[in-house]
C-alpha atoms as a PDB file:
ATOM      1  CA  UNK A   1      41.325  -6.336  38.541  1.00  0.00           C
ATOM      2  CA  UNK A   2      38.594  -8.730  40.378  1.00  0.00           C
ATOM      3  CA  UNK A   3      37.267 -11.105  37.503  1.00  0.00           C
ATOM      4  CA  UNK A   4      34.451 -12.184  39.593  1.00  0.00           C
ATOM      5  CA  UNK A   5      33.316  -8.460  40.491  1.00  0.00           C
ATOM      6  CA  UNK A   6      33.692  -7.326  36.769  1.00  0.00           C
ATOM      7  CA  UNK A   7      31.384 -10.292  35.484  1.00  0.00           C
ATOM      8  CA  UNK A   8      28.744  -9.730  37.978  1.00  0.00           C
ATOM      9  CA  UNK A   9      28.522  -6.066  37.833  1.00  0.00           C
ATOM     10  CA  UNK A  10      25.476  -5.461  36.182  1.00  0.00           C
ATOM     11  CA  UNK A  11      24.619  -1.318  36.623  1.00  0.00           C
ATOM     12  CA  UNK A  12      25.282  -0.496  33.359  1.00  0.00           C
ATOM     13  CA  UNK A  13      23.169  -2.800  31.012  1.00  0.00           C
ATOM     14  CA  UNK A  14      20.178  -2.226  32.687  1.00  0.00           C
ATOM     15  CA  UNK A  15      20.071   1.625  31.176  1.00  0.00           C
ATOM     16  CA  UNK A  16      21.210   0.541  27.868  1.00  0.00           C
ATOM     17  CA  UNK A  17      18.098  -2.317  27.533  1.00  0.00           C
ATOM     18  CA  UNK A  18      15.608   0.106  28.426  1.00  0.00           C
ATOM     19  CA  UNK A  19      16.666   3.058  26.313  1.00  0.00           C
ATOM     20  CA  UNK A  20      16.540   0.220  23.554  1.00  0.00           C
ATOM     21  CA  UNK A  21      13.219  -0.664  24.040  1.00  0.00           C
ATOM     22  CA  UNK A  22      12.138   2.720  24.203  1.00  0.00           C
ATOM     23  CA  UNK A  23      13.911   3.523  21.418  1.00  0.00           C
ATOM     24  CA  UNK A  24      11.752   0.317  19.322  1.00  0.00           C
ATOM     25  CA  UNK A  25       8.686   1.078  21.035  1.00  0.00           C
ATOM     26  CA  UNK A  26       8.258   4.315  19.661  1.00  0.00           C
ATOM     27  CA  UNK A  27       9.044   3.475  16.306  1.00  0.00           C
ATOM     28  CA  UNK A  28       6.657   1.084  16.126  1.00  0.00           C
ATOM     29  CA  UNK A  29       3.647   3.411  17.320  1.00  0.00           C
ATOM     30  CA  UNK A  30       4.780   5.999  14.631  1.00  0.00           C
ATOM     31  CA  UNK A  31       4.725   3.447  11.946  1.00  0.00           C
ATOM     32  CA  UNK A  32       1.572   2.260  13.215  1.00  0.00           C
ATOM     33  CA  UNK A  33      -0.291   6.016  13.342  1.00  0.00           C
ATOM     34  CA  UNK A  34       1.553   7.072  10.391  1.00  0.00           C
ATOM     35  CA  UNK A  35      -0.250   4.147   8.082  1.00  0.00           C
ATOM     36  CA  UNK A  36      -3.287   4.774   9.404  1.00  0.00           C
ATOM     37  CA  UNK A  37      -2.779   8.978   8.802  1.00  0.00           C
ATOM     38  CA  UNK A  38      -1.634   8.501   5.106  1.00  0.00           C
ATOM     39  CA  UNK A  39      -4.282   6.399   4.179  1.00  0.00           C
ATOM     40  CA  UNK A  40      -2.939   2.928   3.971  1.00  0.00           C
ATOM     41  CA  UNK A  41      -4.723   1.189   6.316  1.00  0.00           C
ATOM     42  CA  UNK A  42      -7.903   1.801   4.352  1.00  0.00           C
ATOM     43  CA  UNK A  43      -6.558  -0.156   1.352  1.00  0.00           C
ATOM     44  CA  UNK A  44      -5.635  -3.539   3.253  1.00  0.00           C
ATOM     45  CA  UNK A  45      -9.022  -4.704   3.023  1.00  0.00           C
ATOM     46  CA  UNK A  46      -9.608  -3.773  -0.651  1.00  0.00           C
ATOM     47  CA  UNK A  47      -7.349  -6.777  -2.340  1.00  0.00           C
ATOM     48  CA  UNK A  48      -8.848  -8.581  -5.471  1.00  0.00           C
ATOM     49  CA  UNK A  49     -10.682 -11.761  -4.722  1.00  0.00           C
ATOM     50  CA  UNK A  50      -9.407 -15.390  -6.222  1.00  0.00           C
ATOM     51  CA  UNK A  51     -11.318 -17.085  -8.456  1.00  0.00           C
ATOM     52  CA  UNK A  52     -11.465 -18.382 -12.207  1.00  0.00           C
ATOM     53  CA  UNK A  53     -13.236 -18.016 -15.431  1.00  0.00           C
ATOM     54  CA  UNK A  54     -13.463 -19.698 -18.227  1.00  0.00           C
ATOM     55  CA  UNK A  55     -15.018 -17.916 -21.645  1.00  0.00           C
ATOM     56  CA  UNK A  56     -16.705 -19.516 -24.313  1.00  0.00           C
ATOM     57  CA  UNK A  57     -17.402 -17.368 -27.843  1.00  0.00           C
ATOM     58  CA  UNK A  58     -19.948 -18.840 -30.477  1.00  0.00           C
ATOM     59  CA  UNK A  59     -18.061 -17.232 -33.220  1.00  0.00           C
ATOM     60  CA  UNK A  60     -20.950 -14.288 -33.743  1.00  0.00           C
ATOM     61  CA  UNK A  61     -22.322 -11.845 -31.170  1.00  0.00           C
ATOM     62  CA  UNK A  62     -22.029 -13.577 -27.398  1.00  0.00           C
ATOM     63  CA  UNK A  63     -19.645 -14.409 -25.234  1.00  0.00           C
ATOM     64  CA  UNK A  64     -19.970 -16.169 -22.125  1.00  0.00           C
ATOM     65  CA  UNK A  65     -18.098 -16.024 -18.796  1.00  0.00           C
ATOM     66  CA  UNK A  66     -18.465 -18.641 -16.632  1.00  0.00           C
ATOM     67  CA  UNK A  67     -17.349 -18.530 -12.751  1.00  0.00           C
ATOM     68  CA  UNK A  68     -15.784 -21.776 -12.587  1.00  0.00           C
ATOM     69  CA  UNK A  69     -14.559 -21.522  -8.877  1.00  0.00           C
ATOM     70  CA  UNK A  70     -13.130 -19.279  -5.992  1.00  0.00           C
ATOM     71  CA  UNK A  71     -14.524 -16.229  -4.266  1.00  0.00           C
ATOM     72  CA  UNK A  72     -18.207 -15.138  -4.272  1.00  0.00           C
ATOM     73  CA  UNK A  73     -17.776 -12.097  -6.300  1.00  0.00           C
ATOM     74  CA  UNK A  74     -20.335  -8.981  -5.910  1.00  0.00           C
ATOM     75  CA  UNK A  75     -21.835  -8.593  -8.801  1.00  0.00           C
ATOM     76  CA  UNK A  76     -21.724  -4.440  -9.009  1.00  0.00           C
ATOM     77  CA  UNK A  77     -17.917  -5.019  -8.575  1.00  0.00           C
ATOM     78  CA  UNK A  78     -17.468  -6.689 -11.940  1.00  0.00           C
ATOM     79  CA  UNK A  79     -17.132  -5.573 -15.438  1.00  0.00           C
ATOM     80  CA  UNK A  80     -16.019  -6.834 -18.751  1.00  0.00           C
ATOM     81  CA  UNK A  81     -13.311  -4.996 -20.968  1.00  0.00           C
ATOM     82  CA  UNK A  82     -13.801  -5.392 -24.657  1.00  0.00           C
ATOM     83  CA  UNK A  83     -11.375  -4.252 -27.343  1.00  0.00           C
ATOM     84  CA  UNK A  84     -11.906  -0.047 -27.643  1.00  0.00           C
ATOM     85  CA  UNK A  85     -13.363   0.123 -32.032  1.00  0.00           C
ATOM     86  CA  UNK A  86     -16.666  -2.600 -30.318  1.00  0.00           C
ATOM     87  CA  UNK A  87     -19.544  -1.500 -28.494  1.00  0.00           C
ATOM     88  CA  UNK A  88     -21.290  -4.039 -26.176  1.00  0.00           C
ATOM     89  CA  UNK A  89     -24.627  -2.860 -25.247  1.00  0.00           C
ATOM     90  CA  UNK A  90     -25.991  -6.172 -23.858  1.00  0.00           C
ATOM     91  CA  UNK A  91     -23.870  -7.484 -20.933  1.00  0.00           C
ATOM     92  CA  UNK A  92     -26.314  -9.959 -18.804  1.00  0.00           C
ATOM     93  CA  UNK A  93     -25.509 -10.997 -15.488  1.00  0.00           C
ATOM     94  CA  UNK A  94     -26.639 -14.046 -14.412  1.00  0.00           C
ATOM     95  CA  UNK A  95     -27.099 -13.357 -10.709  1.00  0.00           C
ATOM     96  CA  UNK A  96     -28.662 -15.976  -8.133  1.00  0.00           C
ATOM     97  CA  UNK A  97     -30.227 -15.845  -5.221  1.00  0.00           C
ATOM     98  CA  UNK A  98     -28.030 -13.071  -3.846  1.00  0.00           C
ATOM     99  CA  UNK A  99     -26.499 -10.247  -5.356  1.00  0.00           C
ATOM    100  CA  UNK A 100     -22.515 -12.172  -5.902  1.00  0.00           C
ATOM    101  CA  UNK A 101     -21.389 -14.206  -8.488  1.00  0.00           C
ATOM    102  CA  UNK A 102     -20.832 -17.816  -7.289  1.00  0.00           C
ATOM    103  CA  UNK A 103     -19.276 -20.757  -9.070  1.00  0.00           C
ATOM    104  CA  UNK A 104     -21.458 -22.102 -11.804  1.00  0.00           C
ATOM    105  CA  UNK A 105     -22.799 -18.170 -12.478  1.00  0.00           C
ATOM    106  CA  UNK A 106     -22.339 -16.656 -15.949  1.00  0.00           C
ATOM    107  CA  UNK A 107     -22.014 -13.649 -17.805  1.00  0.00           C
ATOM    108  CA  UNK A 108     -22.947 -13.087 -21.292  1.00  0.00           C
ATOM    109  CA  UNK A 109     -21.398 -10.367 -23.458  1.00  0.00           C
ATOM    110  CA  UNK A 110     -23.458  -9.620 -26.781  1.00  0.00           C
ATOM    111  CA  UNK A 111     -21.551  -7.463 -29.700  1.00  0.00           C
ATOM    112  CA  UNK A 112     -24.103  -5.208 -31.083  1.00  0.00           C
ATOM    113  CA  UNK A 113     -25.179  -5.412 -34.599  1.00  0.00           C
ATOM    114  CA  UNK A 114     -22.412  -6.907 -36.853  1.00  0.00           C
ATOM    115  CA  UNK A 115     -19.245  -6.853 -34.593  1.00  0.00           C
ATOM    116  CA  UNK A 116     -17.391  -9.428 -34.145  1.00  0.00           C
ATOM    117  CA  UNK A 117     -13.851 -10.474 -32.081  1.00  0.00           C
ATOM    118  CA  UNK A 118     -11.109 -10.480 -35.027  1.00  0.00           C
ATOM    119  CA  UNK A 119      -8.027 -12.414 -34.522  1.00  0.00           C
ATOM    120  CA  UNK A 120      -6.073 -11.201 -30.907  1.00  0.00           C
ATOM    121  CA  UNK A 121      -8.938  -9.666 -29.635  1.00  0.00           C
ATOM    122  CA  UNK A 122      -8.874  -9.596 -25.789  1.00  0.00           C
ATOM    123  CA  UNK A 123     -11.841  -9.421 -23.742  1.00  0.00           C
ATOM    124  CA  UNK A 124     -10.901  -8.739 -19.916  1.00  0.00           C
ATOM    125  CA  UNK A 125     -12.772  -9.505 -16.921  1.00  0.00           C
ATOM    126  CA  UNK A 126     -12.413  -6.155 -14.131  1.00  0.00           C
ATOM    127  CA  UNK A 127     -13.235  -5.995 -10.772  1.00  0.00           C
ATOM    128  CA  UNK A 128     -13.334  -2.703  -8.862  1.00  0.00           C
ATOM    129  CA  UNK A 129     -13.711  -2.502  -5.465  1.00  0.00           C
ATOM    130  CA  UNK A 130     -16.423  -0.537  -3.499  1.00  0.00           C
ATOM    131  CA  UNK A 131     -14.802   2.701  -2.945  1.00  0.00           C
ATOM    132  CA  UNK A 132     -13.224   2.109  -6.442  1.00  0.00           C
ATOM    133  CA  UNK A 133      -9.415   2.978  -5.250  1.00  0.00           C
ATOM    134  CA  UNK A 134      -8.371  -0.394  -6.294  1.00  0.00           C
ATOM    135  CA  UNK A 135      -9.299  -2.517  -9.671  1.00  0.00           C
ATOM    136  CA  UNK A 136      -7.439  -5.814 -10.746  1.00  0.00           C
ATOM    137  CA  UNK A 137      -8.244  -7.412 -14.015  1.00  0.00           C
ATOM    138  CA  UNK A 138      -9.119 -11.205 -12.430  1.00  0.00           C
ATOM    139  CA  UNK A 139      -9.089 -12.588 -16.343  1.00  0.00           C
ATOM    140  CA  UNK A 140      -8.300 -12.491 -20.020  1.00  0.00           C
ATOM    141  CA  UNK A 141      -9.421 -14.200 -23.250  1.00  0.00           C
ATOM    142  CA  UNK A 142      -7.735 -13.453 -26.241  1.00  0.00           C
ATOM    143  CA  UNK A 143      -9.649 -14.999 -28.856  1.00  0.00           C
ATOM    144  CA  UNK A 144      -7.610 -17.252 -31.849  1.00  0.00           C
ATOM    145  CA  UNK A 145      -9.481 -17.397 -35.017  1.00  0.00           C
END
């Protein structure tokens, strides 16, 4: 056998590469369509923003949440969890000059009538998205008598 034919002989790889690439081409596009079919693609833009809170509770009726820093957060998209046996009827936004909540913004929760937060209480800060298919819960107090 001719060692410097057999190395140079070069038919048969040539097929094999491009059934290969074929082969990864096409499973690509069908991953690619098939994301976009189900429904997936819709949700990539739809992640929770990053920012932090900090919550300050006078002991009585109100609670305030203050945007300390992070993402501008639309205002509609937020809302605040309170433990299921209170009622909040008063939650005040303290929007700016646009409709999102920037650093420095607040939030005040009031308890109605003679509610208060007991001992383990946790208040949660929500955001929904706009088409509401995806929520996150962005913070939590638990309040320590």
């Amino acid at each position: 056998m001719d060692i410097k034919k057999f190395l140079s002989e070069s038919r048969a790889v040539s097929p094999v590469i491009g059934v290969i690439l074929m082969v990864a081409i096409t499973v690509i596009l069908a991953a690619v369509i098939g994301t976009f079919v189900l429904g997936l693609g819709d949700q990539v833009g739809d992640t929770a923003p990053q920012a932090s809170f900090s919550f300050e509770y006078d002991g009585a009726q109100e609670l305030t949440i203050t945007h300390e820093s992070g993402d501008a957060i639309a205002s509609d998209d937020l809302s605040v969890a309170i433990p299921s046996d209170m009622t909040a009827p008063g939650v005040v936004k303290n929007d700016g000059a646009d409709d999102n909540m920037n650093a420095g913004e607040t939030i005040v929760v009031t308890l109605s009538g003679s509610e208060t937060l007991d001992n383990g209480d946790e208040v949660r800060l929500v955001w929904t998205s706009e088409s509401g298919s995806n929520s996150a819960t962005l913070q939590k107090y638990t309040y320590n008598a």
